[in-house]
N, C-alpha and C. Protein backbone atom coordinates (compact mmCIF):
# COMPACT_ATOMS: atom_id res chain seq x y z
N UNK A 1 -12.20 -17.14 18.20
CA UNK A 1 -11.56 -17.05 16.89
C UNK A 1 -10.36 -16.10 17.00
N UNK A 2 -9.19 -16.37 16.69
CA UNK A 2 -8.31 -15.17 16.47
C UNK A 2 -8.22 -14.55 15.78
N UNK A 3 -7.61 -12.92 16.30
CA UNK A 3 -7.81 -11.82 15.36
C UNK A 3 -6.73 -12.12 14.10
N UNK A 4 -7.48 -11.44 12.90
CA UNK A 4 -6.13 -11.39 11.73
C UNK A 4 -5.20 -10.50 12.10
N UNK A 5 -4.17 -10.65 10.98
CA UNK A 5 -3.29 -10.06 11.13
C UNK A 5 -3.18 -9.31 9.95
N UNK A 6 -2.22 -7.81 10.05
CA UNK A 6 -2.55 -6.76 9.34
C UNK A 6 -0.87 -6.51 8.82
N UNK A 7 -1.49 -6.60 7.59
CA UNK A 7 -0.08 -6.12 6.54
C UNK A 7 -0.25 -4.97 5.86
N UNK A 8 0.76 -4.32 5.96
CA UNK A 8 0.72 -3.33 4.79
C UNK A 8 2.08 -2.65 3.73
N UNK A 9 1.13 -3.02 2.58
CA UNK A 9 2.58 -2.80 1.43
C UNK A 9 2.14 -1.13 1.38
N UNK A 10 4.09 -0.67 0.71
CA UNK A 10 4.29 0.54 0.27
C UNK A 10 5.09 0.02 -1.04
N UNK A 11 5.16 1.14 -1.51
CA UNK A 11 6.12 0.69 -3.04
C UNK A 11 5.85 2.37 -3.80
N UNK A 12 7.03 2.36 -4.56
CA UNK A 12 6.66 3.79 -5.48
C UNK A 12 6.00 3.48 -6.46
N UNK A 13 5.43 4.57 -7.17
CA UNK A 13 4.07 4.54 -7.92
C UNK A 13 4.62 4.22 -9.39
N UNK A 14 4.13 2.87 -9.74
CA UNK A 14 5.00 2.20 -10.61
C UNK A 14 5.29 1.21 -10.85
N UNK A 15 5.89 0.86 -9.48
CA UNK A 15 6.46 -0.44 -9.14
C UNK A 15 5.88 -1.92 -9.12
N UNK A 16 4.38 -1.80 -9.87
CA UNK A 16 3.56 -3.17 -9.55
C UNK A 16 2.88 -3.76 -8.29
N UNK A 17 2.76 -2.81 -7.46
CA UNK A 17 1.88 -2.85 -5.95
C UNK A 17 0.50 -3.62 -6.14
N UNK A 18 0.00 -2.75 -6.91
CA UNK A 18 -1.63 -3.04 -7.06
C UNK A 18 -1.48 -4.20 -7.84
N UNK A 19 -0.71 -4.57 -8.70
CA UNK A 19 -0.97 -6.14 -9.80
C UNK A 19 -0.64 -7.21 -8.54
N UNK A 20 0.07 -6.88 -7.66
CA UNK A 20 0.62 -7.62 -6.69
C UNK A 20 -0.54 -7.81 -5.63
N UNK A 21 -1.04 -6.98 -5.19
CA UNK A 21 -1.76 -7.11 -4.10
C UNK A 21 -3.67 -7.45 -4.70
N UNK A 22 -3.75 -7.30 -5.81
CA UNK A 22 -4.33 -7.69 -6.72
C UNK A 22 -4.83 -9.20 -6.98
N UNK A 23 -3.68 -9.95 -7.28
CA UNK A 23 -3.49 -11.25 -7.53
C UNK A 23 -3.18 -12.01 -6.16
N UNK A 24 -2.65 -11.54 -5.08
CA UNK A 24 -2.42 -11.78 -3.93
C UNK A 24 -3.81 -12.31 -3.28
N UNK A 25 -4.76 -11.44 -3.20
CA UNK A 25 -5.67 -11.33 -2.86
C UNK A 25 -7.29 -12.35 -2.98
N UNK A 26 -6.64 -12.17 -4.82
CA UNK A 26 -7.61 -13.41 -5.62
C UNK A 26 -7.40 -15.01 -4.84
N UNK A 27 -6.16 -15.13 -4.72
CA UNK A 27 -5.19 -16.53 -4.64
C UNK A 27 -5.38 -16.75 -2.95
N UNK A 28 -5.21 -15.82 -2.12
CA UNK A 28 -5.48 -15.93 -0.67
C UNK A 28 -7.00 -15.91 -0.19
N UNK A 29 -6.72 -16.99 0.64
CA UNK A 29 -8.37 -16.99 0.86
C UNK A 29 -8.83 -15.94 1.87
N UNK A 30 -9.28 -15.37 2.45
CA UNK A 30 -9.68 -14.99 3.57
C UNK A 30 -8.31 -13.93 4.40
N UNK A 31 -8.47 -13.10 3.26
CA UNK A 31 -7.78 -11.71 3.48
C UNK A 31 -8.31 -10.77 2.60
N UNK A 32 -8.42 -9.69 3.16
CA UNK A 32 -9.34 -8.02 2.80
C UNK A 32 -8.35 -7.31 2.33
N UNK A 33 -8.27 -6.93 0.85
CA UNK A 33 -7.86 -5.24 0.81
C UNK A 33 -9.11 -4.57 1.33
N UNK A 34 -7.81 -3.59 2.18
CA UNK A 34 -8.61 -2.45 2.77
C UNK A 34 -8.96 -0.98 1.50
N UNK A 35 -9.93 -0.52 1.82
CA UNK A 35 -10.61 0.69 0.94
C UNK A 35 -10.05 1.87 1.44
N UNK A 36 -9.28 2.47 1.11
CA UNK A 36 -8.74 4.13 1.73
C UNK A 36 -9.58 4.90 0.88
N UNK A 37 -10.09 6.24 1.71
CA UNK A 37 -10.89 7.21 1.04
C UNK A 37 -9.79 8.56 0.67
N UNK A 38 -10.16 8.98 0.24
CA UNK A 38 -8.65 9.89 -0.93
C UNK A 38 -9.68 11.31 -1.55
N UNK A 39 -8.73 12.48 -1.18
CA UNK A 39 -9.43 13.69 -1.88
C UNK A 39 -9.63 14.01 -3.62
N UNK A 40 -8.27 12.90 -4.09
CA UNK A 40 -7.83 12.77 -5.60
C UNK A 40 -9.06 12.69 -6.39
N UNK A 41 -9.15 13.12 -7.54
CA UNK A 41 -10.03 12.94 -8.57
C UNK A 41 -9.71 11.73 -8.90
N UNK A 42 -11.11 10.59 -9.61
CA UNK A 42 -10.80 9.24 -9.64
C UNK A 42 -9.90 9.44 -10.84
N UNK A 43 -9.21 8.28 -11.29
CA UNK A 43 -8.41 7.85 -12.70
C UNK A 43 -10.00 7.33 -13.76
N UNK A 44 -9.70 6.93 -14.84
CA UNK A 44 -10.97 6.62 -15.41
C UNK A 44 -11.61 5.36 -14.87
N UNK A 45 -10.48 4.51 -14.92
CA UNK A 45 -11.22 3.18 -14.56
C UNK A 45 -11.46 2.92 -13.18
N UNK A 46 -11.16 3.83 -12.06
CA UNK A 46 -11.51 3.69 -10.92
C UNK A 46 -13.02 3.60 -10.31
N UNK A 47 -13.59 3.13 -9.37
CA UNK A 47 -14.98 3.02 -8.97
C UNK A 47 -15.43 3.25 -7.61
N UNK A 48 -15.82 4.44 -7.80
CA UNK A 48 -15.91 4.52 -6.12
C UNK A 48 -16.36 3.23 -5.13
N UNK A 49 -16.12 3.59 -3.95
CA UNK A 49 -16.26 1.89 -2.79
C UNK A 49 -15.46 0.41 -3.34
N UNK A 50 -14.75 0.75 -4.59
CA UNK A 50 -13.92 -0.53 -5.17
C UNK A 50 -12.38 -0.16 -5.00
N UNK A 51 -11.79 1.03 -5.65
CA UNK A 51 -10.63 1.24 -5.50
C UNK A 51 -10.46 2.31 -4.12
N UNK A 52 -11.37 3.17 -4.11
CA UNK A 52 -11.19 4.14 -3.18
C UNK A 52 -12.64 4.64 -2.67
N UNK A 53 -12.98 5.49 -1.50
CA UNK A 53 -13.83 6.21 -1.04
C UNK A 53 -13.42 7.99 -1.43
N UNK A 54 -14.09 8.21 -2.61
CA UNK A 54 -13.32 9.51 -3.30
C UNK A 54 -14.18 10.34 -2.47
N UNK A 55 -13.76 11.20 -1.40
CA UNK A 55 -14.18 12.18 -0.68
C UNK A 55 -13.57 13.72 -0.70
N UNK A 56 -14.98 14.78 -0.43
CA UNK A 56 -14.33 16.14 -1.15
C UNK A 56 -13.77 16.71 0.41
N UNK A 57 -12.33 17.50 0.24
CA UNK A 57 -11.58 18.11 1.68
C UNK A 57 -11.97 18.07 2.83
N UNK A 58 -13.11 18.91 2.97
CA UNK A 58 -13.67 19.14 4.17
C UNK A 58 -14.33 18.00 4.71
N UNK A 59 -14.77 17.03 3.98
CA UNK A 59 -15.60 15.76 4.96
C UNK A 59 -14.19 15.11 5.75
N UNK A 60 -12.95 15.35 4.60
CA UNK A 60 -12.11 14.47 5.15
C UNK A 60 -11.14 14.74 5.86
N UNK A 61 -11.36 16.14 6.44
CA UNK A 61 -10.34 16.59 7.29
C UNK A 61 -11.74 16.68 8.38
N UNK A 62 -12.86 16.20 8.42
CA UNK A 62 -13.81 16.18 9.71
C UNK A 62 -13.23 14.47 10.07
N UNK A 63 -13.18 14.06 9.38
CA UNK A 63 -12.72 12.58 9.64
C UNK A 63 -11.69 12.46 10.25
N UNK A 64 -10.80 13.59 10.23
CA UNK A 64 -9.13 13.34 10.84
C UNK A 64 -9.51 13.83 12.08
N UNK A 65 -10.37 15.03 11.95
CA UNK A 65 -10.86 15.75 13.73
C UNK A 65 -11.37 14.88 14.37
N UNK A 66 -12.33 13.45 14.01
CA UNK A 66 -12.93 12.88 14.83
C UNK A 66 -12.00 11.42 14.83
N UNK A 67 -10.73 11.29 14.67
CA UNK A 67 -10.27 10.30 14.53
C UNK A 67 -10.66 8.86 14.07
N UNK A 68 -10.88 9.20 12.74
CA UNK A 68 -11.84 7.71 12.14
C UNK A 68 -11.09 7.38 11.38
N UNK A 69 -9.89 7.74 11.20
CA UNK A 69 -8.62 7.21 10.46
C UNK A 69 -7.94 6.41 11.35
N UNK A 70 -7.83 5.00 10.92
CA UNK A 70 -6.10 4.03 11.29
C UNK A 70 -4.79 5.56 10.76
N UNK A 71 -4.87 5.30 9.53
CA UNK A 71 -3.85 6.39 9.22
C UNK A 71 -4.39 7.16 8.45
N UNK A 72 -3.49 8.75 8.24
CA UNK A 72 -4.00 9.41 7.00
C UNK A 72 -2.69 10.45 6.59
N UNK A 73 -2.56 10.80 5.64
CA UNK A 73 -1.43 11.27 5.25
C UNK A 73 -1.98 12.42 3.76
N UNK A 74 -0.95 13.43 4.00
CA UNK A 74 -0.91 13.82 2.08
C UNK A 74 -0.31 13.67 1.13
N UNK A 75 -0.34 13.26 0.47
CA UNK A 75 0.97 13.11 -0.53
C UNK A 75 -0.28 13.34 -2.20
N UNK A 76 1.23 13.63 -2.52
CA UNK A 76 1.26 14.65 -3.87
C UNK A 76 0.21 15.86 -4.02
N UNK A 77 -0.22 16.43 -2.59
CA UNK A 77 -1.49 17.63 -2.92
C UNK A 77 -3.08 17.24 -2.30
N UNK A 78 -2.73 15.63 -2.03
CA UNK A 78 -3.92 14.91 -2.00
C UNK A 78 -4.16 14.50 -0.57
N UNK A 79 -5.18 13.80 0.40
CA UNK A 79 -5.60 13.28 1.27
C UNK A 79 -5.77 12.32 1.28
N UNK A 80 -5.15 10.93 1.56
CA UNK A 80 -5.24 9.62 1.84
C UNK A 80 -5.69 8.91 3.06
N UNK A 81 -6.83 8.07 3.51
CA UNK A 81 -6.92 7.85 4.81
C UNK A 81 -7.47 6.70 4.81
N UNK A 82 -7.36 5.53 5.65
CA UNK A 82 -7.92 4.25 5.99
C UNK A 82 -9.05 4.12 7.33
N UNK A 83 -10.13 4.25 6.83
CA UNK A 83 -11.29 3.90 7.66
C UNK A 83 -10.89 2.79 8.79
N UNK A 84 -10.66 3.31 10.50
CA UNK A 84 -10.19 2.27 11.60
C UNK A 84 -11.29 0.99 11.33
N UNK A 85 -12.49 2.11 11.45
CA UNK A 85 -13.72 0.92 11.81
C UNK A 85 -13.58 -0.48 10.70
N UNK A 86 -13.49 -0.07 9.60
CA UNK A 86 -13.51 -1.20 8.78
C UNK A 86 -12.30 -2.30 8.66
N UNK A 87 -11.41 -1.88 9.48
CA UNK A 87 -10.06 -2.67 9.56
C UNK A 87 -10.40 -3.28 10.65
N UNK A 88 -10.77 -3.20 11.59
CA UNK A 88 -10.51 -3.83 12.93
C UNK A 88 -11.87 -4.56 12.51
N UNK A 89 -13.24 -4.30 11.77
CA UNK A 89 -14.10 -5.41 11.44
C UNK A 89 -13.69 -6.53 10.87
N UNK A 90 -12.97 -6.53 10.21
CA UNK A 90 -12.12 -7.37 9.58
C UNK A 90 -11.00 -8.61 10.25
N UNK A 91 -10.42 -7.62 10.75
CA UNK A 91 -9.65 -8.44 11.97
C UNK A 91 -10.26 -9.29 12.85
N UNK A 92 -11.08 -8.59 13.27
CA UNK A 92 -12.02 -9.43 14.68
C UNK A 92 -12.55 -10.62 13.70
N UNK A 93 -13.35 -10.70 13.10
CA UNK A 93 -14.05 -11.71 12.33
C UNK A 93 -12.47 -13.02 11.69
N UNK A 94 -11.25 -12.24 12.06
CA UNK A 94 -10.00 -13.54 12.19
C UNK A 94 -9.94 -13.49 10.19
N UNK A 95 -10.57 -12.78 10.00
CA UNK A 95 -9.51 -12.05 8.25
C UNK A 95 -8.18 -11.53 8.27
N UNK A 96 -7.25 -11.59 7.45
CA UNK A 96 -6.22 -10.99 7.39
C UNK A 96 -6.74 -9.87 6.69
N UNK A 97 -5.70 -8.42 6.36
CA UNK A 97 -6.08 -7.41 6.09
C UNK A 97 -4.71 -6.59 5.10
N UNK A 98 -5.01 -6.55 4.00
CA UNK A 98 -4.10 -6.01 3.50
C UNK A 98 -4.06 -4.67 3.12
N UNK A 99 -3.25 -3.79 3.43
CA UNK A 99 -3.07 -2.12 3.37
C UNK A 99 -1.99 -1.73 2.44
N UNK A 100 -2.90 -0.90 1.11
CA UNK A 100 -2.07 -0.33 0.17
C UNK A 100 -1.72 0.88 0.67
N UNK A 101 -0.52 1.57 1.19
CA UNK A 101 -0.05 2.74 1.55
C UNK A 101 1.06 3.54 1.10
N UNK A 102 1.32 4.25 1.26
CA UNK A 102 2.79 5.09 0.99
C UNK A 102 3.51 4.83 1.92
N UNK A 103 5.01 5.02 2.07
CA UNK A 103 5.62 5.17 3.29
C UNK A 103 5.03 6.15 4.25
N UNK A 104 5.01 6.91 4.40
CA UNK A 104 4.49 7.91 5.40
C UNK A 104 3.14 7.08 6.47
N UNK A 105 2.55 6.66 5.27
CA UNK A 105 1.03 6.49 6.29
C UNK A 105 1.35 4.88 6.71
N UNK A 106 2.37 3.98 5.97
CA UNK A 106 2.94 2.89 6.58
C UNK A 106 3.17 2.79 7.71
N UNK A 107 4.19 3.30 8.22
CA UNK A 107 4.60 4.18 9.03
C UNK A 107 3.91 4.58 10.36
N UNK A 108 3.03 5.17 9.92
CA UNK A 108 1.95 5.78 10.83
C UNK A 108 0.86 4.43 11.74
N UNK A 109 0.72 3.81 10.74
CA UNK A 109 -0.07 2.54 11.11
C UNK A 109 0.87 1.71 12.21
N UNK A 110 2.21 1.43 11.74
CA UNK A 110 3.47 0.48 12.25
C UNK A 110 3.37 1.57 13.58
N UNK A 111 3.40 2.24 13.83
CA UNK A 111 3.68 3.63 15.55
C UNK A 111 2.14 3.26 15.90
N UNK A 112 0.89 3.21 15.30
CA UNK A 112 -0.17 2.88 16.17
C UNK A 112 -0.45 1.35 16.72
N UNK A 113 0.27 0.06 15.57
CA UNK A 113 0.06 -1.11 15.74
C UNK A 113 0.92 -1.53 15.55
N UNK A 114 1.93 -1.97 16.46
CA UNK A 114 3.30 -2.33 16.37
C UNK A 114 3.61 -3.79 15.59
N UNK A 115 1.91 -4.60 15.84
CA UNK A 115 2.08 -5.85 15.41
C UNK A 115 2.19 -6.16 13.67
N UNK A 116 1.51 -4.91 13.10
CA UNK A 116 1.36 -5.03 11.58
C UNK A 116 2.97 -5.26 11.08
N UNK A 117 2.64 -6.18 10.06
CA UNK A 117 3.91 -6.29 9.46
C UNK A 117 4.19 -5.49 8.29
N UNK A 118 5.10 -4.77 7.56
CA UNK A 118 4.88 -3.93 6.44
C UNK A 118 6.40 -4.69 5.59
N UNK A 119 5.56 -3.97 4.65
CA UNK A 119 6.07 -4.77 2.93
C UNK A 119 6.57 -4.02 2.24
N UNK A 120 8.06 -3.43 1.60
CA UNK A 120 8.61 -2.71 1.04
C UNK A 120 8.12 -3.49 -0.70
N UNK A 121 7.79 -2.59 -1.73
CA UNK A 121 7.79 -3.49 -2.77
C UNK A 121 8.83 -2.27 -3.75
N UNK A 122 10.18 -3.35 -3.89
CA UNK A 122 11.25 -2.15 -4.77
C UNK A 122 10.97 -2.75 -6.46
N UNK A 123 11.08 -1.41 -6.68
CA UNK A 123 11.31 -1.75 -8.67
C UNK A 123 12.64 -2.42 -8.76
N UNK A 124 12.64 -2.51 -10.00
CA UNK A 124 14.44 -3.23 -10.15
C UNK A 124 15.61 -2.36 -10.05
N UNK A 125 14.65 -1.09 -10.89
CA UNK A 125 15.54 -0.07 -11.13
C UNK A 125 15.06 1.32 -10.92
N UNK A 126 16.08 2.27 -11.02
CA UNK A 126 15.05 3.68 -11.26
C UNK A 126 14.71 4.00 -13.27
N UNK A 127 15.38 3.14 -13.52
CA UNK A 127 15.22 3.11 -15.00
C UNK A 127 14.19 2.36 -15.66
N UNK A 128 13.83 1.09 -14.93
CA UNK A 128 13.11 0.48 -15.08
C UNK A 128 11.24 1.26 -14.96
N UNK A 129 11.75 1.97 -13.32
CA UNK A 129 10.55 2.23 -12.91
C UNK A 129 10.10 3.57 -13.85
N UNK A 130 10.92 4.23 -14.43
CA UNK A 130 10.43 5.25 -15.20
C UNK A 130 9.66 4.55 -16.73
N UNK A 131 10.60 3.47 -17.43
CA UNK A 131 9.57 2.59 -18.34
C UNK A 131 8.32 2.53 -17.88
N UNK A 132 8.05 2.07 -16.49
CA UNK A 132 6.68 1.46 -16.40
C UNK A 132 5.66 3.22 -16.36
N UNK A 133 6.19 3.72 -15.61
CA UNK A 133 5.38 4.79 -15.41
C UNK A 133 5.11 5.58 -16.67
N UNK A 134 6.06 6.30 -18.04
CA UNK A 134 6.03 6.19 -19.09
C UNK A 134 4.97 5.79 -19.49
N UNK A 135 5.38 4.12 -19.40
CA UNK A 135 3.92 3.36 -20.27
C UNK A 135 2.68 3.65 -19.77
N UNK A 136 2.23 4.15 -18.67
CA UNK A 136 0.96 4.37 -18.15
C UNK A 136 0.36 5.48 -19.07
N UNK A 137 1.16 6.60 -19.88
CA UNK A 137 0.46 7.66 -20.73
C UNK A 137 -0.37 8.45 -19.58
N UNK A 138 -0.28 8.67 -18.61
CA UNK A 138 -1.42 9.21 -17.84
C UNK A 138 -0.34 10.99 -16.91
N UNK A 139 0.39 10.82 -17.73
CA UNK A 139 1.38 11.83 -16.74
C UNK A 139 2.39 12.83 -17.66
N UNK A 140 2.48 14.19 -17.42
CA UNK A 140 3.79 14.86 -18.02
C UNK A 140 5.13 14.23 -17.94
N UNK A 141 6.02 14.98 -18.77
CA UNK A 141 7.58 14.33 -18.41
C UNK A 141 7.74 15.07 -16.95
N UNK A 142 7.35 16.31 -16.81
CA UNK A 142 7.65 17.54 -15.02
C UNK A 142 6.81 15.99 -13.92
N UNK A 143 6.21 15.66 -14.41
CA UNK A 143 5.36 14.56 -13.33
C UNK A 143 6.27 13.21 -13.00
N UNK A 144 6.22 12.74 -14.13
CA UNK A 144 7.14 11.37 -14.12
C UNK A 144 7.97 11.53 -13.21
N UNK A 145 9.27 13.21 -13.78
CA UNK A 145 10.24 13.25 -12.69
C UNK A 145 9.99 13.40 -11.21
N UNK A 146 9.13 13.91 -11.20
CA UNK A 146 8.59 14.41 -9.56
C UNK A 146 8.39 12.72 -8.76
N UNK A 147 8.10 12.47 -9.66
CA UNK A 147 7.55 10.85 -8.85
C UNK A 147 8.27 10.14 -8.73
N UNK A 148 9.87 10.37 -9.69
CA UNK A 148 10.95 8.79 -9.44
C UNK A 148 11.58 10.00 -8.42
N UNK A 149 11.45 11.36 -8.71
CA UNK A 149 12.24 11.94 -7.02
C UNK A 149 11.74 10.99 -5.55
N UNK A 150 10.51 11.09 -5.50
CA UNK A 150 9.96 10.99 -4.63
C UNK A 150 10.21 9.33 -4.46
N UNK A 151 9.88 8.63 -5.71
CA UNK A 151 10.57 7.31 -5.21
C UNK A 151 11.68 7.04 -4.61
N UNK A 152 12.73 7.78 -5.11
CA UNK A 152 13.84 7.39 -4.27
C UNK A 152 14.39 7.86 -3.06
N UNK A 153 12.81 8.84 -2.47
CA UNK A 153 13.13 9.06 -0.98
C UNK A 153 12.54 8.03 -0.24
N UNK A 154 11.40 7.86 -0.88
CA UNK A 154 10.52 6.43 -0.72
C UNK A 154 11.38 5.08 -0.31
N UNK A 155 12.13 5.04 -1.21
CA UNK A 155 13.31 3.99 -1.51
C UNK A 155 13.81 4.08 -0.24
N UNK A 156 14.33 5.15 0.42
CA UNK A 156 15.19 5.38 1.57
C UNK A 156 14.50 4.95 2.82
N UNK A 157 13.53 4.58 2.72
CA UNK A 157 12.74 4.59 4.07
C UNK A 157 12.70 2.49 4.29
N UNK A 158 12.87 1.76 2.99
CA UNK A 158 12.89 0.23 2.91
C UNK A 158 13.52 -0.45 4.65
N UNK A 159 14.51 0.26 5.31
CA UNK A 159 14.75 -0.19 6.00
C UNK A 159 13.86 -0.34 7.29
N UNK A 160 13.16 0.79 7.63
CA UNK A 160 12.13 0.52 8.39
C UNK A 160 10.95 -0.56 8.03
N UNK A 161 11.20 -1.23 7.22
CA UNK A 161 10.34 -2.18 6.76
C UNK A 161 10.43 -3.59 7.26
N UNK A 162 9.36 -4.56 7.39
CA UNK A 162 10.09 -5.56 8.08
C UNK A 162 10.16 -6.83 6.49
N UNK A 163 9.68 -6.70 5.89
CA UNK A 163 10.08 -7.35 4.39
C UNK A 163 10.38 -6.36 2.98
N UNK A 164 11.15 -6.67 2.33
CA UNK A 164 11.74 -5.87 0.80
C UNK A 164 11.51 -7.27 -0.05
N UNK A 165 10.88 -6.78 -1.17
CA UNK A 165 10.66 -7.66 -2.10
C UNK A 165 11.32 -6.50 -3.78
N UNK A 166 11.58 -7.36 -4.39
CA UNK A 166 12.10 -6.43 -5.55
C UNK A 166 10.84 -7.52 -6.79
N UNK A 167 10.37 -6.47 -7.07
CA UNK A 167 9.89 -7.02 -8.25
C UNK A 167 10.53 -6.59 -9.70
N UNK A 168 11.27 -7.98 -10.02
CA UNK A 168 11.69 -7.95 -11.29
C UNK A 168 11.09 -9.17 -11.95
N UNK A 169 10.46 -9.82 -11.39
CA UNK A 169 9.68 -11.01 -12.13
C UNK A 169 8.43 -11.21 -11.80
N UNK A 170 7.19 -10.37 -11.90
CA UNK A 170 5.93 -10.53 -11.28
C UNK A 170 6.06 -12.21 -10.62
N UNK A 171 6.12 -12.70 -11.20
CA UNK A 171 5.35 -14.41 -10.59
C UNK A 171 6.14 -14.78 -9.25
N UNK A 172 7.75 -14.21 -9.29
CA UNK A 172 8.72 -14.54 -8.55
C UNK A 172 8.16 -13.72 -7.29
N UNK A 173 7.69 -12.16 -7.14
CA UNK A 173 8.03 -11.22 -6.67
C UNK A 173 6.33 -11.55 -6.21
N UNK A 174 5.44 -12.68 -6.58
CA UNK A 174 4.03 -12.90 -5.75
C UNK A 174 4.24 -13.91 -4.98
N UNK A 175 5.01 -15.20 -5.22
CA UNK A 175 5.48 -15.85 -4.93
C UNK A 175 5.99 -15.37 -3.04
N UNK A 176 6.70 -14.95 -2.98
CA UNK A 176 7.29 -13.97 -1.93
C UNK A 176 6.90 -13.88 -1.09
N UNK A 177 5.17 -12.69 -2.08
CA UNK A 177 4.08 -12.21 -1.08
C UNK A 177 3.52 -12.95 -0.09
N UNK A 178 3.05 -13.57 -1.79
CA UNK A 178 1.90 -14.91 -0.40
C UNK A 178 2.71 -15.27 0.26
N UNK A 179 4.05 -15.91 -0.09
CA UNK A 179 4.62 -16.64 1.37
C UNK A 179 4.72 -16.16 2.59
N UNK A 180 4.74 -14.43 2.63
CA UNK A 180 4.46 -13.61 3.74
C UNK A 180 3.36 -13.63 4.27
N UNK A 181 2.28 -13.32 3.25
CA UNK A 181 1.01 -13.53 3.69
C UNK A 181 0.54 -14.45 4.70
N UNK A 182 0.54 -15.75 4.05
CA UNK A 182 0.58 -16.62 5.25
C UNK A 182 1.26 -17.43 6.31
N UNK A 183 2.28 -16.41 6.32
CA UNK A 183 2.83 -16.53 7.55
C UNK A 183 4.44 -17.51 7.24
N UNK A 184 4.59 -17.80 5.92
CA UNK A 184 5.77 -18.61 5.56
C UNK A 184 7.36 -17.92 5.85
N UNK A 185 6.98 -16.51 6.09
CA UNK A 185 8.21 -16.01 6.33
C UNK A 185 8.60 -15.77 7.99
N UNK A 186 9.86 -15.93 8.34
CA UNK A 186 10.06 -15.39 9.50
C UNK A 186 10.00 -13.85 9.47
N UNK A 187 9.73 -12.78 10.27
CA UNK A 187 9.33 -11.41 10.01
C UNK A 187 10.76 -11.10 10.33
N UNK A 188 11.61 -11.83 11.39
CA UNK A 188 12.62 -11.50 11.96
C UNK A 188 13.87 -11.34 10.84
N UNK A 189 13.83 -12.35 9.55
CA UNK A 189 14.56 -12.63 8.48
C UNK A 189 13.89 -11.76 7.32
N UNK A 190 13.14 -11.29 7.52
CA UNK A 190 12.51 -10.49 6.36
C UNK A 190 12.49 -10.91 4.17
N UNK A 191 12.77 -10.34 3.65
CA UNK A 191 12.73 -11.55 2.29
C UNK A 191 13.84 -9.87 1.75
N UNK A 192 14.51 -10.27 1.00
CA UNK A 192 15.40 -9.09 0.14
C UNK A 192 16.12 -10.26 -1.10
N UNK A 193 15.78 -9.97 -2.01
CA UNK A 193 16.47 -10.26 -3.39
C UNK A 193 17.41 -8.69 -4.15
């Protein structure tokens, strides 16, 4: 059987990642979001072993000592990390594997597995992306800003990417995905609207 193949999107926090990889997922047969375990306090509607493996510091910096991370990174204060073992189970069994990440730990994965393909997902705008985040109610105005900063360093990194998708039309901007997903895109031509 051949092994799957391993994607992983980044996008700033905002930008429609998760509705994307979400619906991606439903619609594709026989591809895994992967579970990253995270030091963050959950959001309300989160569930542990569904959105994340919510783990307290110290287990998860024993996890980085014993290398049981594909990747792991901090961002915003927090600990992010992707369980190897459960990715490469995945793979072997000839699943594709999809990885929600930041740039940084993108990144990190792309320097350990050269073969993964990674997925820039851009907002339309930085104006736009502050609407959406806004509408979430879950954040200060000192927060919001901190986060379209950080998006648009985020932003800066698209070129190391081997696809850019702009979502300004959810249906258009899934459309895209899957076609990446299964393999409809050349990686060499990448997708940019």
């Amino acid at each position: 059987m051949p092994r799957g193949h391993l994607f992983v999107l980044s996008a700033p926090s905002g930008t429609g990642k998760s509705t994307l990889i979400d619906r991606a997922v439903r619609e594709i047969p026989d591809i895994w979001h992967s579970i990253s375990g995270t030091t963050r306090k959950p959001r309300d509607y989160e569930k542990e072993g569904v959105h994340y493996f919510f783990m307290e510091r110290n287990a998860f910096k024993k996890s980085i000592d014993e290398d049981l991370f594909l990747e792991w990174a901090e961002v915003h204060g927090e600990f992010y990390g992707t369980p190897s073992d459960a990715v490469d189970d995945h793979l072997d069994k000839g699943e594709n594997v999809i990885m929600d990440l930041d740039v940084q730990g993108a990144i990190q994965v792309k320097g350990r597995r050269p073969e993964t393909q990674l997925i820039f997902i851009m907002p339309p705008s930085l104006e736009v992306l502050r609407q959406r985040i806004e509408t979430r109610r879950t954040e200060t105005g000192a927060a919001i800003q901190r986060r379209l900063s950080i998006a648009e360093k985020e932003m800066d990194h698209r070129d190391q990417f081997d696809f850019v998708i702009v979502n300004d039309e959810l249906d258009k901007a899934l459309l895209e995905l899957k076609s990446i997903l299964r393999g409809g895109v050349n990686p060499d031509e990448g997708v940019a609207t």
